[in-house]
Protein backbone atom coordinates (compact mmCIF):
# COMPACT_ATOMS: atom_id res chain seq x y z
CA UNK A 1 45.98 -10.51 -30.98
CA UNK A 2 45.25 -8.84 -34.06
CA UNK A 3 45.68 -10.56 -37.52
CA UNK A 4 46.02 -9.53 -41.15
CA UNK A 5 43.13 -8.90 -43.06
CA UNK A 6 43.05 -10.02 -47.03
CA UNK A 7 41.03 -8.86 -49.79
CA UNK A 8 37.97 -12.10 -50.97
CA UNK A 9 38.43 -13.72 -47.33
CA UNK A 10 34.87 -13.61 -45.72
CA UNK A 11 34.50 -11.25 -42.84
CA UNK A 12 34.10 -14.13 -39.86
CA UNK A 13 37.96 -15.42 -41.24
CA UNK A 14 39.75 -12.10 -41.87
CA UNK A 15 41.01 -12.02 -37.97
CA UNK A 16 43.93 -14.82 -37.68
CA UNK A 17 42.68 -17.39 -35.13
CA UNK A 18 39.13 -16.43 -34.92
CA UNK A 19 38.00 -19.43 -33.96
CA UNK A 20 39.94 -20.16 -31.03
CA UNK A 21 38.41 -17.07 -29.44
CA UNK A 22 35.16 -18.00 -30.10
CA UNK A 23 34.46 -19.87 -26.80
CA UNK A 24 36.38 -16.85 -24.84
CA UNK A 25 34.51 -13.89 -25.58
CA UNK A 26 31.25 -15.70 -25.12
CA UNK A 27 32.44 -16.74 -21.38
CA UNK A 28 33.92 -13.16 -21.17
CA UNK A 29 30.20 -11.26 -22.30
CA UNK A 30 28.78 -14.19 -20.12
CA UNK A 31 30.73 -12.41 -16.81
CA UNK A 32 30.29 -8.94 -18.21
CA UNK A 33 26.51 -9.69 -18.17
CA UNK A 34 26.48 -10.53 -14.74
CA UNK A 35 28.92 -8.37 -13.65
CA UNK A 36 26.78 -5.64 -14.58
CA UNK A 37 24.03 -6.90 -11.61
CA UNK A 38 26.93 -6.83 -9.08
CA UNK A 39 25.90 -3.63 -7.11
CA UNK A 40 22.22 -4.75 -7.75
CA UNK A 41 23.32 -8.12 -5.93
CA UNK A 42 25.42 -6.65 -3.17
CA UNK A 43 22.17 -3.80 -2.21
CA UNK A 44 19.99 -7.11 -2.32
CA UNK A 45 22.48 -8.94 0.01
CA UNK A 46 22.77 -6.00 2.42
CA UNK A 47 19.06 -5.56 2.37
CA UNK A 48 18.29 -9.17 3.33
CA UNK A 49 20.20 -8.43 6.18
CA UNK A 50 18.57 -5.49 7.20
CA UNK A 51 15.11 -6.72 6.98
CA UNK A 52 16.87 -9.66 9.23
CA UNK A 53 17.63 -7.49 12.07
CA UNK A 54 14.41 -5.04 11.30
CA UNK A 55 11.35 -7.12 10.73
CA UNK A 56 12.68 -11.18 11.38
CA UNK A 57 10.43 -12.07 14.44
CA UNK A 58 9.73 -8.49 15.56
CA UNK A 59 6.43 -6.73 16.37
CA UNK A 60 5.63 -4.79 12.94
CA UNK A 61 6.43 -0.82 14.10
CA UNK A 62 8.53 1.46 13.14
CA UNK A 63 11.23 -1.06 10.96
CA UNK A 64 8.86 -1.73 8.95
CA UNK A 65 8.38 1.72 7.59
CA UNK A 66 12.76 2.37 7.90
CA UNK A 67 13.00 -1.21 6.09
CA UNK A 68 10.40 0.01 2.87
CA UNK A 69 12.41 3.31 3.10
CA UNK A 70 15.87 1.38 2.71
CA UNK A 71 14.26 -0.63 -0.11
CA UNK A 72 12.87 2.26 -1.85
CA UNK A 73 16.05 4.55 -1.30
CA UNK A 74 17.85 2.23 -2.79
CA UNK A 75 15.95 1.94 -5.56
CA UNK A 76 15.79 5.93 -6.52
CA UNK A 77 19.75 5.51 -6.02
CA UNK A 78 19.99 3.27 -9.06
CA UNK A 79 17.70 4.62 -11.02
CA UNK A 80 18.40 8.36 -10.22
CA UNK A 81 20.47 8.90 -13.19
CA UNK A 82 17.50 8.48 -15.20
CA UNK A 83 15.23 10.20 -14.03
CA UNK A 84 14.67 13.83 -14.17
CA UNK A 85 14.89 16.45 -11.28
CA UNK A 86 11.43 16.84 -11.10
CA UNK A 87 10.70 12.88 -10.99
CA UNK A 88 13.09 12.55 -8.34
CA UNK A 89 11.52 15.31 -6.23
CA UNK A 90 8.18 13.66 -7.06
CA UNK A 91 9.59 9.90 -5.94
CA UNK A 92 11.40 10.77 -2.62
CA UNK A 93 8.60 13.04 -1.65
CA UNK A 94 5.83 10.30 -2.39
CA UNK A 95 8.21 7.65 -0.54
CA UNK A 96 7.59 10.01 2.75
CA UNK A 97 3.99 10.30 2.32
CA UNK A 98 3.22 6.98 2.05
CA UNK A 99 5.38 5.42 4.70
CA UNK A 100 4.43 7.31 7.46
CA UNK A 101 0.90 5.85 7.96
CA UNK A 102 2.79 3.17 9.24
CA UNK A 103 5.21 5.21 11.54
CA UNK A 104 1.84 6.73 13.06
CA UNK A 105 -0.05 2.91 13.53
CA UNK A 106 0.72 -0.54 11.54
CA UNK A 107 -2.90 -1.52 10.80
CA UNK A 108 -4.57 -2.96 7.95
CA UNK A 109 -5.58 0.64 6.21
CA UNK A 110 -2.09 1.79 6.91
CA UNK A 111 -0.56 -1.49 5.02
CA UNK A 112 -3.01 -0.73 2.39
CA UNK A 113 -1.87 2.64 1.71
CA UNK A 114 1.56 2.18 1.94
CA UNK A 115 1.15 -0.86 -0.73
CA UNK A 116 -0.24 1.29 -2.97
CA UNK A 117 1.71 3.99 -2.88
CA UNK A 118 4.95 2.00 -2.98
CA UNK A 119 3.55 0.61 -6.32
CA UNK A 120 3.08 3.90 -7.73
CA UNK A 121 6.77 4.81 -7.23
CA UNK A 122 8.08 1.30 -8.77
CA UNK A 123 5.97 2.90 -11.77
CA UNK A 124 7.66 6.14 -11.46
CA UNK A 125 11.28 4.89 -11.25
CA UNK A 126 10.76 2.33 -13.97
CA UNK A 127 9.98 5.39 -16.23
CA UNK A 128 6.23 4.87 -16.79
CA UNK A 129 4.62 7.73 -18.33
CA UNK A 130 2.27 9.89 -15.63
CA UNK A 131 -0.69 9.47 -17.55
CA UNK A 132 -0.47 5.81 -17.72
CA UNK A 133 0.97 5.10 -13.67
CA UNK A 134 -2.46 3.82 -12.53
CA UNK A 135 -2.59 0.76 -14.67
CA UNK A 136 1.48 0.47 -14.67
CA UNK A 137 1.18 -0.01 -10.78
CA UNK A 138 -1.81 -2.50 -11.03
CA UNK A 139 -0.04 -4.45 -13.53
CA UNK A 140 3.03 -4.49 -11.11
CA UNK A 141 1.71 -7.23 -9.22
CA UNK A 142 2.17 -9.94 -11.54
CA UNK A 143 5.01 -8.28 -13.69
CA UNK A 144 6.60 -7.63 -10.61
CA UNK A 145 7.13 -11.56 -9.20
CA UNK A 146 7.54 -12.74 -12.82
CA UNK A 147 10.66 -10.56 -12.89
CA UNK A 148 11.98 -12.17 -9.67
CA UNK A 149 11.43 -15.64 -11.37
CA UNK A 150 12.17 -15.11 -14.16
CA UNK A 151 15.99 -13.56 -13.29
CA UNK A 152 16.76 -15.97 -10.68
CA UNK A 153 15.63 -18.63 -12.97
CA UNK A 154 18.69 -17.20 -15.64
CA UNK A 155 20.83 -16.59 -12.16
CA UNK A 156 20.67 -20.50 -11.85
CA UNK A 157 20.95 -21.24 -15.33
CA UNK A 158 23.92 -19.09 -15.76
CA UNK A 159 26.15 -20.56 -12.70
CA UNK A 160 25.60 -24.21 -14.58
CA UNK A 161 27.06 -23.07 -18.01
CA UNK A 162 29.59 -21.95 -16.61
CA UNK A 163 30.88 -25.04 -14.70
CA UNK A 164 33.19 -25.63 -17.67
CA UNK A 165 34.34 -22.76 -17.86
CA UNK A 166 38.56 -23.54 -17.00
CA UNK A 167 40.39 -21.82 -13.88
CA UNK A 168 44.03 -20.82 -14.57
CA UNK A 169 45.23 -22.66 -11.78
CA UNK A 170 49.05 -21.46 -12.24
CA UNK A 171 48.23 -18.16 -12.51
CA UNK A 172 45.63 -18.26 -8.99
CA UNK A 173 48.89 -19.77 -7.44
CA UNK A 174 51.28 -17.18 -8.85
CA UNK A 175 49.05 -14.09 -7.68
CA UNK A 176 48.22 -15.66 -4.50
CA UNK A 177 50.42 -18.07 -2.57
CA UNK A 178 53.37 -15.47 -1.60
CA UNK A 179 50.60 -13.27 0.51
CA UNK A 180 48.50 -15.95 1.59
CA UNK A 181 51.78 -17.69 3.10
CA UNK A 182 53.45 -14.64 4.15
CA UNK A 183 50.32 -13.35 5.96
CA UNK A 184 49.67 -16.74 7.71
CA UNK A 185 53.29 -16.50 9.46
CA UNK A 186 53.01 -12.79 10.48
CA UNK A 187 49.78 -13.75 11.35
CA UNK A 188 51.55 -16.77 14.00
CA UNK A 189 54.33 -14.56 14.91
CA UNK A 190 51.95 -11.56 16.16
CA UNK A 191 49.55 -13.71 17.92
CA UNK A 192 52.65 -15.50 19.66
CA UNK A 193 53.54 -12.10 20.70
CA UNK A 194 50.24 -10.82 22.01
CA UNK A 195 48.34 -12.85 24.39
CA UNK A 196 44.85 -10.51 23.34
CA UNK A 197 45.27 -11.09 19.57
CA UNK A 198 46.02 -14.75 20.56
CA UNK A 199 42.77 -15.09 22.79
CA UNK A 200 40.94 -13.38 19.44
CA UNK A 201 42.19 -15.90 16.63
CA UNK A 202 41.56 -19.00 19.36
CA UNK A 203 38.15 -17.86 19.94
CA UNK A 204 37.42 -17.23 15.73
CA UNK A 205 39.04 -20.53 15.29
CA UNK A 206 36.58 -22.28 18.01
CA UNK A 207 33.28 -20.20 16.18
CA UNK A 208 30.93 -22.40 15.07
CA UNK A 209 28.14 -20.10 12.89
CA UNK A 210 24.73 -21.53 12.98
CA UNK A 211 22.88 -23.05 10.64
CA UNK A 212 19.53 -20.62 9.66
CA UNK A 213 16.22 -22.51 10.08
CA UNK A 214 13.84 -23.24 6.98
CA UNK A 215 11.64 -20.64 8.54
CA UNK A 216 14.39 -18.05 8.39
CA UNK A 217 16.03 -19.43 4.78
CA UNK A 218 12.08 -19.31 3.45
CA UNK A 219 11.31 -15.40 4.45
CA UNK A 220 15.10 -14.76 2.98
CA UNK A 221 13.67 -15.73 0.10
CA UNK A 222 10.32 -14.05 0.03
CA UNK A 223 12.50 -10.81 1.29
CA UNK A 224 14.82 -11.54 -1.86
CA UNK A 225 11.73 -11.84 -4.67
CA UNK A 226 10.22 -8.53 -3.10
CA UNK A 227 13.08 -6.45 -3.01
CA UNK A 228 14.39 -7.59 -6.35
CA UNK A 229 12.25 -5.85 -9.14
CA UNK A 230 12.44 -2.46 -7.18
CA UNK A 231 16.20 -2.75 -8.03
CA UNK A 232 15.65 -3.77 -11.59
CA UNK A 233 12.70 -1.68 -12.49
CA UNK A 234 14.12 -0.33 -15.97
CA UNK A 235 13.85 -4.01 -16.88
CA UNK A 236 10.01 -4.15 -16.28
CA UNK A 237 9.26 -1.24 -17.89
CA UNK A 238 8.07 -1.82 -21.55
CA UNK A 239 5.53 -4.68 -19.62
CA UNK A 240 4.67 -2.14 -17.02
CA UNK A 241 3.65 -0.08 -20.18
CA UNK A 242 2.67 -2.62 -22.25
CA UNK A 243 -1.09 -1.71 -24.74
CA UNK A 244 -3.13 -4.23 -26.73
CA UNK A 245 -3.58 -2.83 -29.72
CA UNK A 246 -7.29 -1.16 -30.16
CA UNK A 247 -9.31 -2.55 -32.84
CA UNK A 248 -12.17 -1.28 -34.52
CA UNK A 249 -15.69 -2.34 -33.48
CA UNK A 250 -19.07 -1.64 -34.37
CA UNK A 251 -21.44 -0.39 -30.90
CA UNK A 252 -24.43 -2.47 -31.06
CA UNK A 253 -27.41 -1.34 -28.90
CA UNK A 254 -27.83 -3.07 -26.55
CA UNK A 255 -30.02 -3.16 -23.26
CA UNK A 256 -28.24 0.49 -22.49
CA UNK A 257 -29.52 2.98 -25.04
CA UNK A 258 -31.07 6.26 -25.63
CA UNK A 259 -34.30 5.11 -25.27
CA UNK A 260 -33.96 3.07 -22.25
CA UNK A 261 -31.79 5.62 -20.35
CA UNK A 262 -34.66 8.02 -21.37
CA UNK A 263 -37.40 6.13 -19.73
CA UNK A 264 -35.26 4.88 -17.00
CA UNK A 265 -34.57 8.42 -15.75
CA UNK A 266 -38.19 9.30 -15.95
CA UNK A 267 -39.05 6.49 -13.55
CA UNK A 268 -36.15 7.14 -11.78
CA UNK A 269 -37.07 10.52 -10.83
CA UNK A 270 -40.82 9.70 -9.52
CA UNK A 271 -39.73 6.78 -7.59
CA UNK A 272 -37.16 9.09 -5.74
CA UNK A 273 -39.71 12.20 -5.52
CA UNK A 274 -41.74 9.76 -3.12
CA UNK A 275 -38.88 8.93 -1.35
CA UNK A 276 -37.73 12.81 -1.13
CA UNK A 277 -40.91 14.06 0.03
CA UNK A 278 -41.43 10.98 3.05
CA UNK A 279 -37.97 12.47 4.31
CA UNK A 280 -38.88 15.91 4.03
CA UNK A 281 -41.60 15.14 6.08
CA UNK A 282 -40.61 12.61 8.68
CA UNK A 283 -37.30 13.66 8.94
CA UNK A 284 -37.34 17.46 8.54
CA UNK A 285 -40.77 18.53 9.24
CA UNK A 286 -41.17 16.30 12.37
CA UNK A 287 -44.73 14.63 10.92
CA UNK A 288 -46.47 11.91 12.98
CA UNK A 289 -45.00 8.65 12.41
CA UNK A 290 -47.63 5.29 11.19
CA UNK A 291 -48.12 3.53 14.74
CA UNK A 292 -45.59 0.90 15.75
CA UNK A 293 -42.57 2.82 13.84
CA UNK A 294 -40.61 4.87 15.77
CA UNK A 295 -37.92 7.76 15.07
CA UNK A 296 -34.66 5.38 16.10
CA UNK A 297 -36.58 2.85 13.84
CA UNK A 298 -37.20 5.25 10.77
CA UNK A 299 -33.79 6.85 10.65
CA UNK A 300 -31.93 3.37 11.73
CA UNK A 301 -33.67 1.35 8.89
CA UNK A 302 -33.55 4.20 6.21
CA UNK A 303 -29.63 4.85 6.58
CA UNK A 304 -27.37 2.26 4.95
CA UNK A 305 -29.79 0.73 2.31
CA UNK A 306 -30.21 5.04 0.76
CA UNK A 307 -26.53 4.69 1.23
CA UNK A 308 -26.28 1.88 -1.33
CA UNK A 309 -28.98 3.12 -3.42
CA UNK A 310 -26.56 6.19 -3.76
CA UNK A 311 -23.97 4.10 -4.39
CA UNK A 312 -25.58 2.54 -7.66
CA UNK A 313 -26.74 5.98 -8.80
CA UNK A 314 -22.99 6.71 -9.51
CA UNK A 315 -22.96 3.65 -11.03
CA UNK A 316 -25.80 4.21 -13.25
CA UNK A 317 -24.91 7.77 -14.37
CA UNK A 318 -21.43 6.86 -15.46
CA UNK A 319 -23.03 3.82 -17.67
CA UNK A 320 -25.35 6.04 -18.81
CA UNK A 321 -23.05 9.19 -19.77
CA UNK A 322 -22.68 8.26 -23.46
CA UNK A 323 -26.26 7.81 -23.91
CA UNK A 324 -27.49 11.49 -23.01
CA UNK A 325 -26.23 12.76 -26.65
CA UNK A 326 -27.39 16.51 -26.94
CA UNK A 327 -30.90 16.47 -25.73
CA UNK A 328 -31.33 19.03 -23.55
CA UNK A 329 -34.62 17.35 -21.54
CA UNK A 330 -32.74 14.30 -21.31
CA UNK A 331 -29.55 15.62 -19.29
CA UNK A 332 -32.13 17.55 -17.21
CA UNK A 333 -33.38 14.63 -16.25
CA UNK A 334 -29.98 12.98 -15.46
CA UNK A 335 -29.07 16.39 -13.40
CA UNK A 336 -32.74 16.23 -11.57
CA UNK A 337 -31.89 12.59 -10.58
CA UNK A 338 -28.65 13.12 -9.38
CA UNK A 339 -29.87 15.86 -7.26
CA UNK A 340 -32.53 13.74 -5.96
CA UNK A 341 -29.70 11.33 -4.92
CA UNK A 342 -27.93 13.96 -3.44
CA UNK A 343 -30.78 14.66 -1.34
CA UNK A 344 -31.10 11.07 -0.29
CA UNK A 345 -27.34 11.07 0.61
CA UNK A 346 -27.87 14.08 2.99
CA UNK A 347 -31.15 12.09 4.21
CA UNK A 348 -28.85 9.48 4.97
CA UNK A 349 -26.68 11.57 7.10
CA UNK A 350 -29.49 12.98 8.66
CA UNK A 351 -30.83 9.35 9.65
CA UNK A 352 -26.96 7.98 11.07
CA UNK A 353 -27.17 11.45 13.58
CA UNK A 354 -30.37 10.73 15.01
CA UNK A 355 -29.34 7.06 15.57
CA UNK A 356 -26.47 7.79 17.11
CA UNK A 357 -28.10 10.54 19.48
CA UNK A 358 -29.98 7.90 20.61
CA UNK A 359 -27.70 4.54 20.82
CA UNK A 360 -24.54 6.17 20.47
CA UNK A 361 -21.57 5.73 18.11
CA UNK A 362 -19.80 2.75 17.06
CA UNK A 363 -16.86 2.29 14.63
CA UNK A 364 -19.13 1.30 11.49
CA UNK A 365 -21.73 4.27 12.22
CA UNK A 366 -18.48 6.21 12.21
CA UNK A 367 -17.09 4.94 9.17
CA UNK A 368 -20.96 5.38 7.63
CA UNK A 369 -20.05 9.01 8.17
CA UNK A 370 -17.26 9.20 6.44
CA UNK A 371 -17.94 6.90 3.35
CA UNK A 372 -21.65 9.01 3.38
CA UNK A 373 -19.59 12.16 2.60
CA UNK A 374 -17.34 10.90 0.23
CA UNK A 375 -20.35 9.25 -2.13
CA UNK A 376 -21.80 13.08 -1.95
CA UNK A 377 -18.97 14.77 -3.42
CA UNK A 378 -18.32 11.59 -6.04
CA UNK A 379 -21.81 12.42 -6.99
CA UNK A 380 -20.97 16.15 -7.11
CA UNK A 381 -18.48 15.49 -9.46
CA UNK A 382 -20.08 13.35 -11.69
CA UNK A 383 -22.78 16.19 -12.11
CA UNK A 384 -20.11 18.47 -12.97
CA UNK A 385 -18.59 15.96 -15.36
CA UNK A 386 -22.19 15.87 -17.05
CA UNK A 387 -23.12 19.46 -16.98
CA UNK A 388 -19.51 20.25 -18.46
CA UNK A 389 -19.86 17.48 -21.06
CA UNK A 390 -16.44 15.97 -19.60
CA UNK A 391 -14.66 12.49 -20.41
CA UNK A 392 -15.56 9.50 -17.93
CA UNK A 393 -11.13 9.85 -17.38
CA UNK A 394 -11.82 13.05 -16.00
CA UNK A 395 -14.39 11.84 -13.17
CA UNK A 396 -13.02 8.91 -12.85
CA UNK A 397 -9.21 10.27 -12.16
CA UNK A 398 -11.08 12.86 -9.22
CA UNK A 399 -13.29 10.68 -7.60
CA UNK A 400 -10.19 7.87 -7.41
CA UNK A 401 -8.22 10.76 -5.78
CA UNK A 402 -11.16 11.75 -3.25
CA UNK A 403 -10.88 8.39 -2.57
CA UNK A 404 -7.45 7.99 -1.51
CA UNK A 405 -6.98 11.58 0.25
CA UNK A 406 -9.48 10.40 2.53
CA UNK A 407 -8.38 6.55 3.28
CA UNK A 408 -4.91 8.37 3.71
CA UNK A 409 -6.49 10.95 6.34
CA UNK A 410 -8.40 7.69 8.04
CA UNK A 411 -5.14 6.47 8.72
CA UNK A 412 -4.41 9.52 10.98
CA UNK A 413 -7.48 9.48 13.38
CA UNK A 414 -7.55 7.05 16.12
CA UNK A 415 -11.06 5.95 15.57
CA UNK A 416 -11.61 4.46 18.74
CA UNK A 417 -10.66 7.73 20.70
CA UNK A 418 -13.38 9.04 18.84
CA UNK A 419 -15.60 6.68 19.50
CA UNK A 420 -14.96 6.46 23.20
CA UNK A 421 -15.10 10.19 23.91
CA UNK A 422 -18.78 10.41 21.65
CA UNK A 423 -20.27 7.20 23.81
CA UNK A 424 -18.60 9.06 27.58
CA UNK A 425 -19.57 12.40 26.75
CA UNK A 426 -23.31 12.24 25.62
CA UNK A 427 -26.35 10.95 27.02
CA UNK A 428 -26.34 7.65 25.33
CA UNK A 429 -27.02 4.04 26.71
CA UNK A 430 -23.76 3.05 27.94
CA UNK A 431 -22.39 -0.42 26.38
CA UNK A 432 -19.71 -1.01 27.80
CA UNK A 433 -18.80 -4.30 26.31
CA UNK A 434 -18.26 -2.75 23.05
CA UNK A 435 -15.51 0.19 24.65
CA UNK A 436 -13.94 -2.29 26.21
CA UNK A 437 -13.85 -4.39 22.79
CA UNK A 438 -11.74 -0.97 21.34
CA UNK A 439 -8.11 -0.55 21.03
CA UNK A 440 -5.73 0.77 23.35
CA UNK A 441 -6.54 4.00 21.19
CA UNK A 442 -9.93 4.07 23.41
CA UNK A 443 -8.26 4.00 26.76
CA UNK A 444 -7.19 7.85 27.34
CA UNK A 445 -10.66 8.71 26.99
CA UNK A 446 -11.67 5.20 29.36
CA UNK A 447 -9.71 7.02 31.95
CA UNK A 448 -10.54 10.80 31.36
CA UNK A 449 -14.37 10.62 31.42
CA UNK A 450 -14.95 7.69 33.73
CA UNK A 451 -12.73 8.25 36.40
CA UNK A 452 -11.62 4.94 36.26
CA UNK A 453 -9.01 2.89 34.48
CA UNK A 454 -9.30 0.44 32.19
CA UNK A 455 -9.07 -2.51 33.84
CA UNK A 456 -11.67 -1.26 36.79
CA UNK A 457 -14.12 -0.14 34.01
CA UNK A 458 -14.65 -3.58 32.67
CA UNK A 459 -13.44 -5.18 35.67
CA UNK A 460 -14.85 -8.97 35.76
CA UNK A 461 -17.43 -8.42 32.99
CA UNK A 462 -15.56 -8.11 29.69
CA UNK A 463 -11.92 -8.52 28.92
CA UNK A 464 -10.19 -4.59 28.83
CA UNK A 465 -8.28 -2.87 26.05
CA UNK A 466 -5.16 -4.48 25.82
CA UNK A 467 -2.01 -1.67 26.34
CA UNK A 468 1.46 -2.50 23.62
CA UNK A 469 4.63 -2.03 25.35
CA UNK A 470 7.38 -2.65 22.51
CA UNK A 471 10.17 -4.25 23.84
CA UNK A 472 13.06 -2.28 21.52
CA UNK A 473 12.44 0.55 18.99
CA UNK A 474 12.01 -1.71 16.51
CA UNK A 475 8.26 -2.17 17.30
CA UNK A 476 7.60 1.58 18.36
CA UNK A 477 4.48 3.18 17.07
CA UNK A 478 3.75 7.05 17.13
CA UNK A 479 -0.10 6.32 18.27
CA UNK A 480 1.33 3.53 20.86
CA UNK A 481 3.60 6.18 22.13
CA UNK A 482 1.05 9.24 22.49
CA UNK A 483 -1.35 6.64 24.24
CA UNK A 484 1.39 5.47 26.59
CA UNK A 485 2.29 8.93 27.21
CA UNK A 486 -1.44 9.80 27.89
CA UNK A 487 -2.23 7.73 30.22
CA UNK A 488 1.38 7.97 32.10
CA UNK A 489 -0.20 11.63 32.84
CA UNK A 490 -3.94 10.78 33.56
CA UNK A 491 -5.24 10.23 37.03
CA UNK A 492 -8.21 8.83 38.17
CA UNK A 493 -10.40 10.54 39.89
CA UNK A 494 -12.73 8.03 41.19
CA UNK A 495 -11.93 5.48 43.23
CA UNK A 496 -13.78 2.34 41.65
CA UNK A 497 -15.33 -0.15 43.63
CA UNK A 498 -14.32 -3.86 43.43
């Protein structure tokens, strides 16, 4: 109700009866505060109950992925309106990418990625900045379940204060009684008149609903304080974003300088040279090795310690970077070096293949491979970031992306397979202990180049690949199901003997 307003009254008195509204308006921007969270609360209710039917004591397959993509869905939904079209594009595509590494196999590297990626959209649909998502999603995992405390510590906080808050008990009896009443004798009439509706309302009335375990109540919970910040990410954003403030200092030289790069490079170079030219000729120019070291030994030993060496190379050149300044016969150096390493990296390769002509593949020569080639493009780069005089950012920012295109690719390749059909396909001593240590991925090729199945081929000497057979869709796996399929189609063509 509006009052009259006179001229020398303060403001806070110049509406009649201000102060019995006082208490009012607080409770009513109390409720319009909350209020605000209900579709927020109803998404994390009906989520809860997804993940209950998807994930609660179920195999991890394929509801995993379709739970992350409800979460995640939902998430663009409430944010979409502020977001631009390109942003959006950018989110729901990204969302794809990164879940279906866990349609294809739920593994450890598949987990991984799809962790990571999902971080990098909460970044994206809180509004962080492009240039800045990197940190915003490694800050996400402690801004992330502070923001879960933190609002159901004000949910809790906010249901006490308002325990004295006064019902209007007249009015609750004047807007409800007449249809609660009314209903409850149509309600009798209709189930007097039909035995089915009867038989329905007698068997509701006899329902008992069980109580949850603490098991089930406790990954509620966990499902709640997960899902929560991806609906709420607006409110995490300026900590998501958040920059101390730089300050001024003075470089002091320290153990890193001009001179010491200098002379470190210099040393550097010689030490590799000898290194360099023992490969070129033991390795390439098949040279007469010392008596009591042989090839397997040479290119076994040589292979994961030029690895690491290669490793802290990188390492080196990027501390060193600032250092070079504009001296030509420095950088020279730094670019000699580098390609010295480079060399050692392809030594390295070199070394792993004759190994494994000889003893065959396994899953860590394998992944040697892999990692070998990506530390010889990092190092690429980093010679192009030092020939073009580029900021660390810029190496940094490609060689983190190398990274990740190939752990994403890794999670694509059934690494066993490959290992399997290398070890049955090449004349290598046969260990069969370690294929039948492989995953079910290693069975199709078990079966196609041994003739035999799995269970004959390690029959009563080691313990065979074990075969997943999901019991509902829920726990269905596009590898499991391509592997199921494969060997529903393979024959034997041996017939083993017991």
């Amino acid at each position: 109700m509006d009052g009259f307003s006179k001229r020398g009254v303060p403001l806070a008195m110049q509406r009649d009866g201000w102060w019995l509204s006082a208490e009012t308006e607080q409770v009513a921007r109390r409720w319009r505060v909350s209020g605000g969270d209900g579709v927020r609360l109803g998404l994390l209710a009906a989520l809860i109950a997804l993940a209950d039917v998807l994930v609660w004591q179920v195999m991890p397959g394929l509801s995993l992925a379709l739970f992350a993509f409800a979460v995640f869905v939902s998430g663009l939904a409430i944010a979409w309106p502020r977001l631009a079209t390109r942003t959006r594009i950018g989110a729901a595509s990204g969302l794809v990418l990164c879940l279906l590494p866990l349609v294809e196999l739920v593994q450890p590297l598949s987990m991984l990625v799809a962790l990571c990626g999902l971080s990098v959209i909460t970044a994206v649909l809180a509004g962080v900045r492009s240039h800045d998502l990197v940190r915003a999603a490694l800050r996400l995992w402690w801004v992330a379940p502070g923001q879960s405390l933190g609002d159901g510590a004000r949910a809790i906080r906010g249901i006490g204060s308002l325990k004295g808050a006064r019902w209007d008990l007249r009015s609750l009896v004047m807007a409800w009684a007449l249809p609660a009443v009314a209903t409850l004798v149509f309600a009798a009439l209709l189930a007097g008149a039909n035995p089915v509706l009867d038989h329905v309302l007698t068997d509701f009335a006899r329902w008992q609903p069980s109580t949850p375990d603490m098991w089930r109540l406790g990954f509620w919970g966990i499902v709640a304080a997960a899902v929560w910040p991806v609906l709420v990410t607006y409110r995490m954003r300026e900590r998501l974003q958040f920059r101390r403030p730089q300050r001024a200092t003075v470089r002091r030289e320290g153990v890193v300088n001009a001179g010491s790069v200098a002379r470190s490079l210099v040393a550097f170079n010689a030490l590799f040279a000898v290194q360099t030219g023992m490969d070129a000729l033991y390795l390439y120019g098949d040279a007469t090795l010392p008596e009591g070291i042989s090839p397997a030994s040479y290119a076994h030993r040589g292979a994961y310690p030029l690895l690491a060496t290669a490793l802290l190379a990188g390492v080196f050149a990027v501390v060193a970077r600032p250092h070079l300044g504009h001296r030509p016969i420095v950088r020279m150096l730094m670019m000699l070096w580098l390609a010295q390493t480079l060399a050692l990296v392809f030594a390295s390769i070199w070394r792993l293949d004759l190994y494994v002509e000889a003893f065959g593949l396994t899953r860590l020569r394998l992944a040697a491979y892999v990692w070998m080639g990506v530390v010889a493009v990092g190092l690429g780069i980093t010679a192009q970031q030092i020939w073009q005089d580029r900021p660390a950012a810029w190496m940094l920012l490609r060689s983190g992306a190398l990274g990740a295109v190939v752990l994403y690719a890794c999670t694509f390749v059934n690494f066993d397979g490959v290992v399997a059909r290398y070890n049955l396909t090449h004349d290598v001593p046969e260990d069969r202990e370690m294929l039948c240590k492989l995953g079910e991925g290693a069975m199709p090729a078990i079966v196609t180049y041994s003739g035999q199945t799995p269970f004959w081929y390690c029959h009563k000497q080691f313990a065979e690949p074990l075969l997943f057979h999901p019991t509902d869709w829920r726990e269905w796996g596009f590898r499991n199901w391509r592997v199921r399929r494969s060997l529903a189609a393979m024959t034997p063509t041996e017939t083993p003997q017991p």
